[in-house]
N, C-alpha and C. Protein backbone atom coordinates (compact mmCIF):
# COMPACT_ATOMS: atom_id res chain seq x y z
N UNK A 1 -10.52 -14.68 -17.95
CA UNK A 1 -11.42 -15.49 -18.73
C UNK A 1 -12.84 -15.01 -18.48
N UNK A 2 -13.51 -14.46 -19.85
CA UNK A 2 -15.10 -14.54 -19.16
C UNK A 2 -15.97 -15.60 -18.44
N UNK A 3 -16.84 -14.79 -17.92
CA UNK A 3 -17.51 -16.10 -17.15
C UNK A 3 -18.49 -16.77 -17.73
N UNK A 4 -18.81 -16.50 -18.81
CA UNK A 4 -19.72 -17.17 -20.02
C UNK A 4 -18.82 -17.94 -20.95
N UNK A 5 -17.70 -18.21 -20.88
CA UNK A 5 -17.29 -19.13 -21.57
C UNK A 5 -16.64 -20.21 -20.53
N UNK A 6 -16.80 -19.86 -19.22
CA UNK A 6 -15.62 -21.31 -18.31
C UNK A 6 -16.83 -22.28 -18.69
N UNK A 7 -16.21 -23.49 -18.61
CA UNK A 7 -17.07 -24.61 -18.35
C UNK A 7 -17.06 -25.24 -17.29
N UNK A 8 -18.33 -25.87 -17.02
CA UNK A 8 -18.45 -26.12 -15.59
C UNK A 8 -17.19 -27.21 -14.76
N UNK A 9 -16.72 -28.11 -15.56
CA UNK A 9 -15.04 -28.51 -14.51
C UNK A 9 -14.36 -27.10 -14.30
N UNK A 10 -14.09 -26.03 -15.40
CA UNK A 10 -13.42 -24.89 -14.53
C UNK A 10 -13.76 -24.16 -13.40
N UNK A 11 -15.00 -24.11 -13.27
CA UNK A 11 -16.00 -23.50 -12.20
C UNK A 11 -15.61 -24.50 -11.22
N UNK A 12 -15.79 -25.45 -11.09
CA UNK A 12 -15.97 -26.72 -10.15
C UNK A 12 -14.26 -26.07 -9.59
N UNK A 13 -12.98 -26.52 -10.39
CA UNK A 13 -12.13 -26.43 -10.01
C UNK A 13 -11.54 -25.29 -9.30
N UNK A 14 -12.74 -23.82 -9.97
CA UNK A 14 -11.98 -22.23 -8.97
C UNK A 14 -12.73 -22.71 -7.82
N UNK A 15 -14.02 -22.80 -7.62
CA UNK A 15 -14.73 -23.16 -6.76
C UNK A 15 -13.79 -23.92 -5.26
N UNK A 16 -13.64 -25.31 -5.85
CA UNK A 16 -12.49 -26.07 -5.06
C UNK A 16 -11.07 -25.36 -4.52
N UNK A 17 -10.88 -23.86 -5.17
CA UNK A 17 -9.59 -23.71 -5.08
C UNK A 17 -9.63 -22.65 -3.84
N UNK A 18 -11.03 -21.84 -4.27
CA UNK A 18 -11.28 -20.69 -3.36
C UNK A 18 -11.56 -21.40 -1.86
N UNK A 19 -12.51 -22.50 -2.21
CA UNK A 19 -12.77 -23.04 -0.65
C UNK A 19 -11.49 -23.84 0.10
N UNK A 20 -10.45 -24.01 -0.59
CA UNK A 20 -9.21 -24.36 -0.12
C UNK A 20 -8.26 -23.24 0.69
N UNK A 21 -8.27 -22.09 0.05
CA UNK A 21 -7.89 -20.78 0.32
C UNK A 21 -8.62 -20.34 1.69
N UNK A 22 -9.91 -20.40 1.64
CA UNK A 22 -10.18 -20.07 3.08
C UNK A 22 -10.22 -21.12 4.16
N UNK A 23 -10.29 -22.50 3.73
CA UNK A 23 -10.28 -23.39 4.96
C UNK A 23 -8.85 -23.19 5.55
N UNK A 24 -7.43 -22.98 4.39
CA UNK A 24 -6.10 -22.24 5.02
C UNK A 24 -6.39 -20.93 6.17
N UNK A 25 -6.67 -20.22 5.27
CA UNK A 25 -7.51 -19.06 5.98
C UNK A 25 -7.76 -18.96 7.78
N UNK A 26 -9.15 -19.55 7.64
CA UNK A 26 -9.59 -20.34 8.92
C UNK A 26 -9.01 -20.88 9.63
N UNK A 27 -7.99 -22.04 9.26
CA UNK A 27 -7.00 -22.42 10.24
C UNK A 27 -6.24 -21.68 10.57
N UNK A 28 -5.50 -21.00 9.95
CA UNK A 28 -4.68 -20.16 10.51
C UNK A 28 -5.20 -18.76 11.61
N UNK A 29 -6.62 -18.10 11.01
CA UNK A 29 -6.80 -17.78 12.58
C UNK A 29 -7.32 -18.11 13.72
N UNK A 30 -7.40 -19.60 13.59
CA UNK A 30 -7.94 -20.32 14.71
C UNK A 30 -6.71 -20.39 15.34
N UNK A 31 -5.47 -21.03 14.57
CA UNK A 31 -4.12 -20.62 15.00
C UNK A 31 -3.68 -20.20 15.84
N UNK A 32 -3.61 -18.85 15.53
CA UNK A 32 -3.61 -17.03 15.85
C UNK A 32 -4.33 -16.73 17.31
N UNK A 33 -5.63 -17.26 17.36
CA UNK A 33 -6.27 -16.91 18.30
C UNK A 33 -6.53 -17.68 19.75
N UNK A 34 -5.50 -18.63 19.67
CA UNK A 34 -5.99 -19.70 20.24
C UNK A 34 -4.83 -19.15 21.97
N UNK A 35 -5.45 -18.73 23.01
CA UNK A 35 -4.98 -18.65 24.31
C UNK A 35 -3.74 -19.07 24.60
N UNK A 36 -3.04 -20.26 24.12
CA UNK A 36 -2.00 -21.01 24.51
C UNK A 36 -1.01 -20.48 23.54
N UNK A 37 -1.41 -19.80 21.90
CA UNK A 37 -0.54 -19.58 21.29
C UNK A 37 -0.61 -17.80 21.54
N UNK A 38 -1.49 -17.06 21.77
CA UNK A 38 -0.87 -16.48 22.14
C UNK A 38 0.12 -15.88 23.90
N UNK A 39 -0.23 -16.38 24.34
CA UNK A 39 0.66 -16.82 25.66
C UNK A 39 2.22 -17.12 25.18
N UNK A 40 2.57 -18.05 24.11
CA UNK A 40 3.69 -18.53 23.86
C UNK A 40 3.94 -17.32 23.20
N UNK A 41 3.60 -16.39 22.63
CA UNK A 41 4.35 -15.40 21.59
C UNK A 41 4.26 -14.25 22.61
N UNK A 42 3.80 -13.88 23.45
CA UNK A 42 4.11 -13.10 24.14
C UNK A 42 5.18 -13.09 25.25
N UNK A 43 5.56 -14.55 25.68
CA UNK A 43 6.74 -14.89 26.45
C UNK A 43 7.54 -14.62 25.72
N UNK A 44 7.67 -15.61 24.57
CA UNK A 44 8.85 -15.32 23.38
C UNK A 44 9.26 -13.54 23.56
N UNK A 45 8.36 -12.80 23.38
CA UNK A 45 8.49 -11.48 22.81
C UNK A 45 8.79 -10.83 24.59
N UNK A 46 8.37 -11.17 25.54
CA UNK A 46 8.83 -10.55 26.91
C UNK A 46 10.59 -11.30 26.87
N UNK A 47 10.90 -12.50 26.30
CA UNK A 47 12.15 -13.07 26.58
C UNK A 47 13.23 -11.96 25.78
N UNK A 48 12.84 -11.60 24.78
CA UNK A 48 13.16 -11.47 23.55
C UNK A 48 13.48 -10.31 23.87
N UNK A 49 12.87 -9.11 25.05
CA UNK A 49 13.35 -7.95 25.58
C UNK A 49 14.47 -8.10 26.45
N UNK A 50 14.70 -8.85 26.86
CA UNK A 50 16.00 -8.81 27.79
C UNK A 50 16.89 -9.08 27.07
N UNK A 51 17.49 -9.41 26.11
CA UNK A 51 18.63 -9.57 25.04
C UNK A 51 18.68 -8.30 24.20
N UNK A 52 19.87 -8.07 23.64
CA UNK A 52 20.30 -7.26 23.00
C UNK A 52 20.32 -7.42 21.46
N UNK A 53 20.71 -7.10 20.44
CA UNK A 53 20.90 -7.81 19.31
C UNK A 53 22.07 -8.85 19.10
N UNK A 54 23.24 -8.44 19.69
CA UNK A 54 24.06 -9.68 19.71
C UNK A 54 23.57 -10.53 20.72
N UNK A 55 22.51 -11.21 21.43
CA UNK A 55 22.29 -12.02 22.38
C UNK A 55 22.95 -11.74 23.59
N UNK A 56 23.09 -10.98 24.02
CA UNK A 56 23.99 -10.67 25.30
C UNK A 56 22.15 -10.17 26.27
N UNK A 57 22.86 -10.58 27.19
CA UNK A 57 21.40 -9.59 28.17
C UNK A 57 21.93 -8.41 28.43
N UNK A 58 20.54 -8.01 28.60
CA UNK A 58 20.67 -6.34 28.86
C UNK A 58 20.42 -5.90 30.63
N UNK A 59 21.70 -6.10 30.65
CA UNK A 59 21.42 -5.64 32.31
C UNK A 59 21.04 -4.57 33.11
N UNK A 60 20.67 -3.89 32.63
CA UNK A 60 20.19 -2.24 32.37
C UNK A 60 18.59 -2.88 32.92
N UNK A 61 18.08 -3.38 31.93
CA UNK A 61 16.48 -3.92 32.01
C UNK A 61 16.60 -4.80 33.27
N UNK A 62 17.47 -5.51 33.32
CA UNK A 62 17.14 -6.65 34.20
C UNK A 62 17.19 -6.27 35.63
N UNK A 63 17.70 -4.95 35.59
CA UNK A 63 18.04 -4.23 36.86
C UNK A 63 16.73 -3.39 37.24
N UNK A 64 16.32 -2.79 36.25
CA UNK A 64 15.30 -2.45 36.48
C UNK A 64 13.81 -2.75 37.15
N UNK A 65 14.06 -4.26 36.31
CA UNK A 65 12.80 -5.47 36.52
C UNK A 65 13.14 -5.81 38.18
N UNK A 66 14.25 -6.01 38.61
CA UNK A 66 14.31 -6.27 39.79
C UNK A 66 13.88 -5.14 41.11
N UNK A 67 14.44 -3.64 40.36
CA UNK A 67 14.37 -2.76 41.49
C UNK A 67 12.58 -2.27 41.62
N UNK A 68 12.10 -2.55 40.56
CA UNK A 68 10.57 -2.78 40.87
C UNK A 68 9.99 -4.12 41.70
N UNK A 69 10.57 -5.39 41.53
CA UNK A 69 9.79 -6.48 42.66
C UNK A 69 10.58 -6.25 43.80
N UNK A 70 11.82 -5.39 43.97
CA UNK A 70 12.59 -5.13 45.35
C UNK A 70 11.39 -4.15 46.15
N UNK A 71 10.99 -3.06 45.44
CA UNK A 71 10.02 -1.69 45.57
C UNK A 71 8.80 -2.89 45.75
N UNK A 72 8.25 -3.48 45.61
CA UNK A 72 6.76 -4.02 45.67
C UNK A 72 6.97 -5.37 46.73
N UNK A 73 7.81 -5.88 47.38
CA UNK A 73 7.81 -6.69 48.23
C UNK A 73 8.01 -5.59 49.21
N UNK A 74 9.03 -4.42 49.62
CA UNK A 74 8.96 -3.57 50.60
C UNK A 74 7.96 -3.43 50.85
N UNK A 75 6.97 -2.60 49.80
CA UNK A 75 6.25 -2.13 49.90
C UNK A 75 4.87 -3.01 50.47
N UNK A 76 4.43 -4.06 50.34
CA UNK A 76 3.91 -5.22 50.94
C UNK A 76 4.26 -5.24 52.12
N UNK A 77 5.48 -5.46 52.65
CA UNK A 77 6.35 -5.68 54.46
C UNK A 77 5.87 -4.55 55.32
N UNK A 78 5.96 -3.79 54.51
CA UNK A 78 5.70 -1.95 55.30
C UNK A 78 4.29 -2.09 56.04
N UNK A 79 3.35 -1.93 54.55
CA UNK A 79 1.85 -1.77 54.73
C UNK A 79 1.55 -2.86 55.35
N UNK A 80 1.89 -4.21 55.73
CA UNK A 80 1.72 -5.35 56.93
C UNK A 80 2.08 -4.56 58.26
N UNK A 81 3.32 -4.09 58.06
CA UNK A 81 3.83 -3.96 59.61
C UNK A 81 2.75 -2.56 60.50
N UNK A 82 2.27 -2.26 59.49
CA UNK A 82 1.41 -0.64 59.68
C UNK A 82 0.04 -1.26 60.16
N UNK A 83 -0.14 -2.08 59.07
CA UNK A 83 -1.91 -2.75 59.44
C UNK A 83 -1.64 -3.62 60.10
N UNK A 84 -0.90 -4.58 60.89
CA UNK A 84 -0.58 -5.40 61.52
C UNK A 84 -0.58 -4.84 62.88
């Protein structure tokens, strides 16, 4: 539609429609950005690595995850017993 022929309720109404569009907008990356939500999507997505596609865990990973805090508590006991 040209813009020399809307009349001003059509104006009024894109007007109303565009500022609706971004107050969505806005909320949603206040959303997005907000500390607690992303915290929750990053657990989700760390949970979400230990499963497989059929939901089974992947014990492969989980073995892994462990033989690194097994390696970093040694490794803590050691460097005590040395500086100790």
């Amino acid at each position: 539609m040209d813009s020399a022929t809307r009349t001003p309720d059509e104006i009024s109404t894109e007007i109303a429609e565009t500022r609706n569009r971004l107050a969505g907008s806005i909320d949603q990356l206040v959303y997005r950005t907000k500390p607690k939500t992303i915290l929750e999507r990053q657990l989700a997505a760390t949970k979400a690595s230990f499963f497989d596609a059929n939901g089974a865990l992947r014990t492969d990973k989980i073995a892994i995850v462990a033989g690194v805090v097994v390696g970093i508590v040694a490794s803590i006991v050691v460097i005590r017993k040395v500086v100790g």
